[in-house]
N, C-alpha and C. Protein backbone atom coordinates (compact mmCIF):
# COMPACT_ATOMS: atom_id res chain seq x y z
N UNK A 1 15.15 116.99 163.93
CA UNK A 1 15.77 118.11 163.26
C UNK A 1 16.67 117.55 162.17
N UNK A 2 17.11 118.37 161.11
CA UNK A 2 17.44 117.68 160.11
C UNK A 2 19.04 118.58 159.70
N UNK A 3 19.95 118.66 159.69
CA UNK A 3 21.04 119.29 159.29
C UNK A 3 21.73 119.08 158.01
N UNK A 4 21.60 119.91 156.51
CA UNK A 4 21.74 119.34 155.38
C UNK A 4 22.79 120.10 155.07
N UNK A 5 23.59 119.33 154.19
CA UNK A 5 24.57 120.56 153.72
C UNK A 5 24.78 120.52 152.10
N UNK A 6 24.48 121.94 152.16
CA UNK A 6 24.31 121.76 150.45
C UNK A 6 25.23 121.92 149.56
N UNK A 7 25.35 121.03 148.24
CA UNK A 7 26.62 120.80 147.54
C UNK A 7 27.40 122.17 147.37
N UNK A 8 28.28 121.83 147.54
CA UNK A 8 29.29 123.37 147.26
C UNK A 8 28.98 124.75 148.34
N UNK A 9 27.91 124.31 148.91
CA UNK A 9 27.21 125.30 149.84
C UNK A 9 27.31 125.56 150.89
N UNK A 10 26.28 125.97 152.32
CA UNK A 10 26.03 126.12 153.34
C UNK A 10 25.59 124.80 154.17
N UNK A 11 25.90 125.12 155.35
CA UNK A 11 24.83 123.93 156.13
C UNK A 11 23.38 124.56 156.66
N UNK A 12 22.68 123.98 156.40
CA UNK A 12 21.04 124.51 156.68
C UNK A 12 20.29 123.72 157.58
N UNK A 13 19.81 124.11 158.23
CA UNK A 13 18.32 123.94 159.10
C UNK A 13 17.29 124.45 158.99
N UNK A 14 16.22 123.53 158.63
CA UNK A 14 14.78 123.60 158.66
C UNK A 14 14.05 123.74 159.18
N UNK A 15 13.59 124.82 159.72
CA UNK A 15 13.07 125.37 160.88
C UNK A 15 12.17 125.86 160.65
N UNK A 16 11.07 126.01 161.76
CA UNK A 16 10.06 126.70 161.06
C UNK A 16 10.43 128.43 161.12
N UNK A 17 9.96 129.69 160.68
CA UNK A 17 9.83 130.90 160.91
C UNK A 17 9.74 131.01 162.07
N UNK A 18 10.52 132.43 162.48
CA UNK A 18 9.92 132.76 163.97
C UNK A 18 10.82 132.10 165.40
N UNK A 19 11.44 131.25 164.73
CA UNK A 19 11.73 130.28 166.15
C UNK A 19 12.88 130.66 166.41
N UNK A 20 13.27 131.06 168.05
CA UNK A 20 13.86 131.45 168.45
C UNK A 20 15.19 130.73 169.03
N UNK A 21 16.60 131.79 168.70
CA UNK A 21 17.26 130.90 169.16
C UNK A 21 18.74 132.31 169.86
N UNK A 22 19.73 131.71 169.96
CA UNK A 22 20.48 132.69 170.95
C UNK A 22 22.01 132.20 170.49
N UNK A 23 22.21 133.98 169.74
CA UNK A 23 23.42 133.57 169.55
C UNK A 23 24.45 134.42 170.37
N UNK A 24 25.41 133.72 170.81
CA UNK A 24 26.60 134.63 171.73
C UNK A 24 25.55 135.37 172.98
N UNK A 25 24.34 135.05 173.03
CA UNK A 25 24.22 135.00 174.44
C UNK A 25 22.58 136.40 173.91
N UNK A 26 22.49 136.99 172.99
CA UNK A 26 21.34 137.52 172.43
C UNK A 26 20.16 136.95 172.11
N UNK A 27 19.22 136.85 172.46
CA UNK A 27 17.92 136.71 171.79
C UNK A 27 18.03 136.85 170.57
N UNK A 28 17.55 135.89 169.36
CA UNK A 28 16.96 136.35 167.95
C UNK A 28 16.00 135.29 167.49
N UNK A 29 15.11 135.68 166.56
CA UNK A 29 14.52 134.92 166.13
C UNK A 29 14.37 134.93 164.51
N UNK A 30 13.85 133.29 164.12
CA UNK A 30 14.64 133.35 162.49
C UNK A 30 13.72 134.24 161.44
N UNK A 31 14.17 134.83 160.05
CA UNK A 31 13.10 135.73 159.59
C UNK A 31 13.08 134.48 158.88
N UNK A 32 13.30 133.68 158.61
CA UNK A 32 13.14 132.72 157.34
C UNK A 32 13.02 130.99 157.79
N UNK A 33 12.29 130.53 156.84
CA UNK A 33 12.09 129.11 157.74
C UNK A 33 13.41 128.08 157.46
N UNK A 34 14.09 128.66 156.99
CA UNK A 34 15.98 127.95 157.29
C UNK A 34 16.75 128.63 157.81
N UNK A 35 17.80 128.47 158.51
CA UNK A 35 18.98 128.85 158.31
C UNK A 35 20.40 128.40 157.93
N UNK A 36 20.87 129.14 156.94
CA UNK A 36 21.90 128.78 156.54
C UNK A 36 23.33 129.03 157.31
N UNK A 37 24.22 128.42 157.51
CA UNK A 37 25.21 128.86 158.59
C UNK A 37 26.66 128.18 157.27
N UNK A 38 27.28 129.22 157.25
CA UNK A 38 28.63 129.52 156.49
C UNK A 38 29.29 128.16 156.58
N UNK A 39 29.99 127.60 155.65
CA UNK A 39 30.96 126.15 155.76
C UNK A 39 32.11 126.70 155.04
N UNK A 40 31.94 127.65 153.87
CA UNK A 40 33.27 127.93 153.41
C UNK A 40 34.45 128.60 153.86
N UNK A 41 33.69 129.53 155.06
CA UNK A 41 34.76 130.65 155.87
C UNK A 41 34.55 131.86 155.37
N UNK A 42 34.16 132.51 154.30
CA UNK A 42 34.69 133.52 153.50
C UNK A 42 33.09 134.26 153.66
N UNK A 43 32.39 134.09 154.32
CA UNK A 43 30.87 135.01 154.87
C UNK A 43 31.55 135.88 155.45
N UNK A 44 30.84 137.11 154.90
CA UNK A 44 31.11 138.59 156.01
C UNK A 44 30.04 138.69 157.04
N UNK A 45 29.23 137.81 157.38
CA UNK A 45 28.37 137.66 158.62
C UNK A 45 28.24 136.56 158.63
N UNK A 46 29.28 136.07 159.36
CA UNK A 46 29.55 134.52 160.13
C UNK A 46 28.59 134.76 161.16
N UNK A 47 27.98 133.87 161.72
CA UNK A 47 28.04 132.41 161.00
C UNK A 47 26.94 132.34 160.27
N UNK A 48 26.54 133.03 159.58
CA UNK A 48 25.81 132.97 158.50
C UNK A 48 25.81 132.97 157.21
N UNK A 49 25.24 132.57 156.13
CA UNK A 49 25.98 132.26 155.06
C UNK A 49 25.51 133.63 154.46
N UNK A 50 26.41 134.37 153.57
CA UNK A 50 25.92 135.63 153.07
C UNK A 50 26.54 134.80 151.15
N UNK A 51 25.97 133.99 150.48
CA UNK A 51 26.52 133.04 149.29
C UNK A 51 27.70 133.58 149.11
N UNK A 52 28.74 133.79 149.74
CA UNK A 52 30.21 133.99 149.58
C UNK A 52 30.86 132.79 149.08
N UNK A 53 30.12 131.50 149.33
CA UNK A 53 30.93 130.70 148.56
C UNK A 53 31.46 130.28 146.81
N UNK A 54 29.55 131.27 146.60
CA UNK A 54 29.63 131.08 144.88
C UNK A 54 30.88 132.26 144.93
N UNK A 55 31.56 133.07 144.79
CA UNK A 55 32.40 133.67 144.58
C UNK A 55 34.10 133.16 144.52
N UNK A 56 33.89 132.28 145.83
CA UNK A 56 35.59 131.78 146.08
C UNK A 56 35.50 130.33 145.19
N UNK A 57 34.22 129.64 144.77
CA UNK A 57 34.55 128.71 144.30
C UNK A 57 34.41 127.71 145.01
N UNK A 58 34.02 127.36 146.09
CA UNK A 58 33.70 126.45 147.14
C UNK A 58 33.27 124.87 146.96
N UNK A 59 34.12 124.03 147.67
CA UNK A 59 33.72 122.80 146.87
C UNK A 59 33.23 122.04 148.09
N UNK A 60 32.05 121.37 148.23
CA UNK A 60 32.38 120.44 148.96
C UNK A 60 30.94 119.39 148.72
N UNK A 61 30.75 118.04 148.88
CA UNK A 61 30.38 116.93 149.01
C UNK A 61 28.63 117.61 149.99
N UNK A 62 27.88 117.24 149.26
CA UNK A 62 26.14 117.21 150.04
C UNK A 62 25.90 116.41 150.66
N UNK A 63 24.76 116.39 151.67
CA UNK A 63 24.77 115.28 152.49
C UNK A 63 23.31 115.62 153.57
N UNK A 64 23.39 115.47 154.72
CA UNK A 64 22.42 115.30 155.48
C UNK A 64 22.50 114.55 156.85
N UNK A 65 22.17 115.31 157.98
CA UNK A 65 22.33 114.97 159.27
C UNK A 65 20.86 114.91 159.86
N UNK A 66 19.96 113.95 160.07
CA UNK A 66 19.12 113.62 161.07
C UNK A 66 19.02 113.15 162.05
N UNK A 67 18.34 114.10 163.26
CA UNK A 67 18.35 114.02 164.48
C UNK A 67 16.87 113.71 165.03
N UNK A 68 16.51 113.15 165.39
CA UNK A 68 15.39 112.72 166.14
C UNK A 68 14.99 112.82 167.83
N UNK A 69 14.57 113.51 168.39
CA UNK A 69 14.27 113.86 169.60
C UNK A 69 14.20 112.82 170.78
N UNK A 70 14.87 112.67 171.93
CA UNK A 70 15.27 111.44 172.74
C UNK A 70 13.58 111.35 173.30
């Protein structure tokens, strides 16, 4: 799995469509083959990124987290 975070942006996962996951204890599954999850704070649907950051101005450093399956 790969955890990227994009300049000035969100942190994202590459996922395929469809794949299911559980938040606060609900069933959902993703409509899109990423998800983006909020880093700036300022999303009105945490933890998801709704691009609230292009608005406040959001700064931060890109990068990338890979995880490989034990």
């Amino acid at each position: 799995m790969k955890l990227r975070f994009r300049q000035d942006g969100p942190y994202v996962l590459d996922l395929p469509e469809g794949t299911p996951f559980r938040l606060n204890g609900e069933e959902r599954r993703l409509e899109r083959a990423k998800l983006a999850l909020c880093r700036c704070g300022h999303s009105r649907n945490k933890p998801f990124c709704d691009g609230s950051h292009k608005e406040v101005g959001f700064q931060a450093e890109k990068g990338e987290l890979e995880m490989e399956k034990p």
